[in-house]
N, C-alpha and C. Protein backbone atom coordinates (compact mmCIF):
# COMPACT_ATOMS: atom_id res chain seq x y z
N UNK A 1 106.43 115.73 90.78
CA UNK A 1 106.44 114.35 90.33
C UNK A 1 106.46 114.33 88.81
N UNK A 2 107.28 113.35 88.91
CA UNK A 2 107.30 113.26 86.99
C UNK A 2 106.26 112.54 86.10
N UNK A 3 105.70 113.06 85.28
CA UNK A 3 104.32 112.81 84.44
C UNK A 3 105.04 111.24 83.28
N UNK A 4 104.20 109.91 83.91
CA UNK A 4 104.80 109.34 83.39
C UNK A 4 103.25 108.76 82.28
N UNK A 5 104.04 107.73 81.41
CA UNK A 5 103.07 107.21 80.37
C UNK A 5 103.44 105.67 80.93
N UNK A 6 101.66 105.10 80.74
CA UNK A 6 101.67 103.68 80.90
C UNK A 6 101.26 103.26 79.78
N UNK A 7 101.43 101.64 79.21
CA UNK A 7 100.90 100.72 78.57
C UNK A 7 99.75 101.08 78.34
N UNK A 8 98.83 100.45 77.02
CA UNK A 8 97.43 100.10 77.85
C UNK A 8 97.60 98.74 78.14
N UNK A 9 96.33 98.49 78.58
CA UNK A 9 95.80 97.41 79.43
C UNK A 9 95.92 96.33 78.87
N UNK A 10 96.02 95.33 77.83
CA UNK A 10 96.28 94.28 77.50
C UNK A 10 94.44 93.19 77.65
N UNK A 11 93.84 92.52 76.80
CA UNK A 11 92.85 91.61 77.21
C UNK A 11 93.13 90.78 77.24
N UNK A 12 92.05 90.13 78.40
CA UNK A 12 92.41 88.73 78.46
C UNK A 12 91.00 87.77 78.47
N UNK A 13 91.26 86.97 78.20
CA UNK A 13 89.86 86.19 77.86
C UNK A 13 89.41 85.24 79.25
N UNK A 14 90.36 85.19 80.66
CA UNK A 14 89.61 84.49 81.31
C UNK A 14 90.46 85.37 82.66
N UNK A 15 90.43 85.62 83.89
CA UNK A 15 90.90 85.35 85.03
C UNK A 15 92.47 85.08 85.03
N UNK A 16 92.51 83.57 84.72
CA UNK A 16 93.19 82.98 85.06
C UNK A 16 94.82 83.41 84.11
N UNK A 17 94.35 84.33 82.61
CA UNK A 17 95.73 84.74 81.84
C UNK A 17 95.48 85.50 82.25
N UNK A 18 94.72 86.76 82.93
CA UNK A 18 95.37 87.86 83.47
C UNK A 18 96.13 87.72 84.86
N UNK A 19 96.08 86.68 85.38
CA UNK A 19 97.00 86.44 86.72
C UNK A 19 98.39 86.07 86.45
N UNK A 20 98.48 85.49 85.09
CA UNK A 20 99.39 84.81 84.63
C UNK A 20 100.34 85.88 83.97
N UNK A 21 100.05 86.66 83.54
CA UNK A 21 100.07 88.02 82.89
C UNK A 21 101.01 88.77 83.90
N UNK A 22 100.15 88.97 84.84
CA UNK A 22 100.81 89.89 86.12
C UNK A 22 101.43 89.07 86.51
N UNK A 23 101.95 87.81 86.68
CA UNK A 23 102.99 87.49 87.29
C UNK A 23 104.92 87.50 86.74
N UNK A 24 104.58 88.04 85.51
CA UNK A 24 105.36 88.72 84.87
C UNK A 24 105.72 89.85 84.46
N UNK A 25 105.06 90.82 84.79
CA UNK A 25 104.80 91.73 84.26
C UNK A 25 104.43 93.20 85.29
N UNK A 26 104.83 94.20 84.95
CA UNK A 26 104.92 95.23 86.49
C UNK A 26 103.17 95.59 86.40
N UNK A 27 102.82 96.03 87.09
CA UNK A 27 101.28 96.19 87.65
C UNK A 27 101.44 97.93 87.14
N UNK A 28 102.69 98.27 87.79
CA UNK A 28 102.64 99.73 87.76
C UNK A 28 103.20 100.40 86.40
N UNK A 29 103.29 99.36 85.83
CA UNK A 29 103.38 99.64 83.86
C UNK A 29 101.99 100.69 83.36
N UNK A 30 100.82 99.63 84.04
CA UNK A 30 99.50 99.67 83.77
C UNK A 30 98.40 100.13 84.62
N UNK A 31 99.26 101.25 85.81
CA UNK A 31 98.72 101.64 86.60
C UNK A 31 97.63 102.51 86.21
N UNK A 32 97.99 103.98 85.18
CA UNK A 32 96.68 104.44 85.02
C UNK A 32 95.28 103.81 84.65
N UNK A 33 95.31 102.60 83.69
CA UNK A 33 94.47 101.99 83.30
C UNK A 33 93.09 100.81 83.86
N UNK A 34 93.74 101.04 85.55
CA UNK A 34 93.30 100.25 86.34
C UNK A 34 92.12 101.52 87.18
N UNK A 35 90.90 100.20 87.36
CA UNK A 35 89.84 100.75 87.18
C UNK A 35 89.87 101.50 88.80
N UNK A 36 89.55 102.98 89.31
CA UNK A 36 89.25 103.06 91.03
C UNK A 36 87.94 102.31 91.54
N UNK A 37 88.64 101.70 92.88
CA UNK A 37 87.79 101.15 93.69
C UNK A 37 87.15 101.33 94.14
N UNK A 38 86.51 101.66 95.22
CA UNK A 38 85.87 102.00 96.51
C UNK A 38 85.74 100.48 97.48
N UNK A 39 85.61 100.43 98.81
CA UNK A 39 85.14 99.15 99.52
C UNK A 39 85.67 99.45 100.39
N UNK A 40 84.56 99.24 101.70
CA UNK A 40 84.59 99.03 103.34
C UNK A 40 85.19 97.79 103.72
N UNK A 41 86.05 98.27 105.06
CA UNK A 41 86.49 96.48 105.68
C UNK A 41 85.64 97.04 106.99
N UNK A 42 85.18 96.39 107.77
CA UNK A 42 84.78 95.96 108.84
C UNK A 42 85.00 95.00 109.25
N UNK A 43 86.19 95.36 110.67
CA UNK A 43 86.68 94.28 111.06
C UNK A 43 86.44 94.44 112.67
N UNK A 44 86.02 93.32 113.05
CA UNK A 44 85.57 93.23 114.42
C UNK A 44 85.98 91.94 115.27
N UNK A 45 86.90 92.35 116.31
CA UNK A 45 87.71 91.47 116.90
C UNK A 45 86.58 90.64 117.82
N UNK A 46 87.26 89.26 117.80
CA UNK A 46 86.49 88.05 118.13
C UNK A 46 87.76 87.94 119.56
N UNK A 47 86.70 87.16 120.78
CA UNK A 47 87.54 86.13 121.46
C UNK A 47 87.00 85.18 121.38
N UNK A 48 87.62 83.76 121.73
CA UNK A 48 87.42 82.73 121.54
C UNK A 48 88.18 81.96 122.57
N UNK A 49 87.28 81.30 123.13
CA UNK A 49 87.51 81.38 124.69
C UNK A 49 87.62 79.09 124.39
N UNK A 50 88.65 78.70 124.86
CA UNK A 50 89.07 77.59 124.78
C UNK A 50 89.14 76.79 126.19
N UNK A 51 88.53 75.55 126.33
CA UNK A 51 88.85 75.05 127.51
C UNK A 51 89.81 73.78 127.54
N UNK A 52 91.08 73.77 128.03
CA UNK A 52 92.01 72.80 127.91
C UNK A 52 91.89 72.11 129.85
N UNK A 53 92.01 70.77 129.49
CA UNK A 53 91.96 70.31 130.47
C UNK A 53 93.46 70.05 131.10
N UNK A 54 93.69 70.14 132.25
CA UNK A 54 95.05 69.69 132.87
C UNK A 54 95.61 68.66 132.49
């Protein structure tokens, strides 16, 4: 794989210009600079049982 160079990260003073930001702008420009995650989903299927009358 080829060793690439990103941007840095750019600040933003609220939320709302960094959404605004990325909606122009490639994510994967600024990929190294983005912080790793961690986080569990737990997902647990529901029924839901409906009674319709004739």
């Amino acid at each position: 794989m080829a060793n690439t160079q990103t941007k840095p990260m750019p600040t933003h003073s609220s939320l709302n210009e960094l959404i605004e930001f990325f909606d122009t702008h490639d994510m994967g420009e600024y990929w190294d600079d983005m912080p790793e995650v961690h986080f569990e989903v737990n997902i647990t299927s529901r029924k839901h049982l409906i009674e319709i009358d004739e």
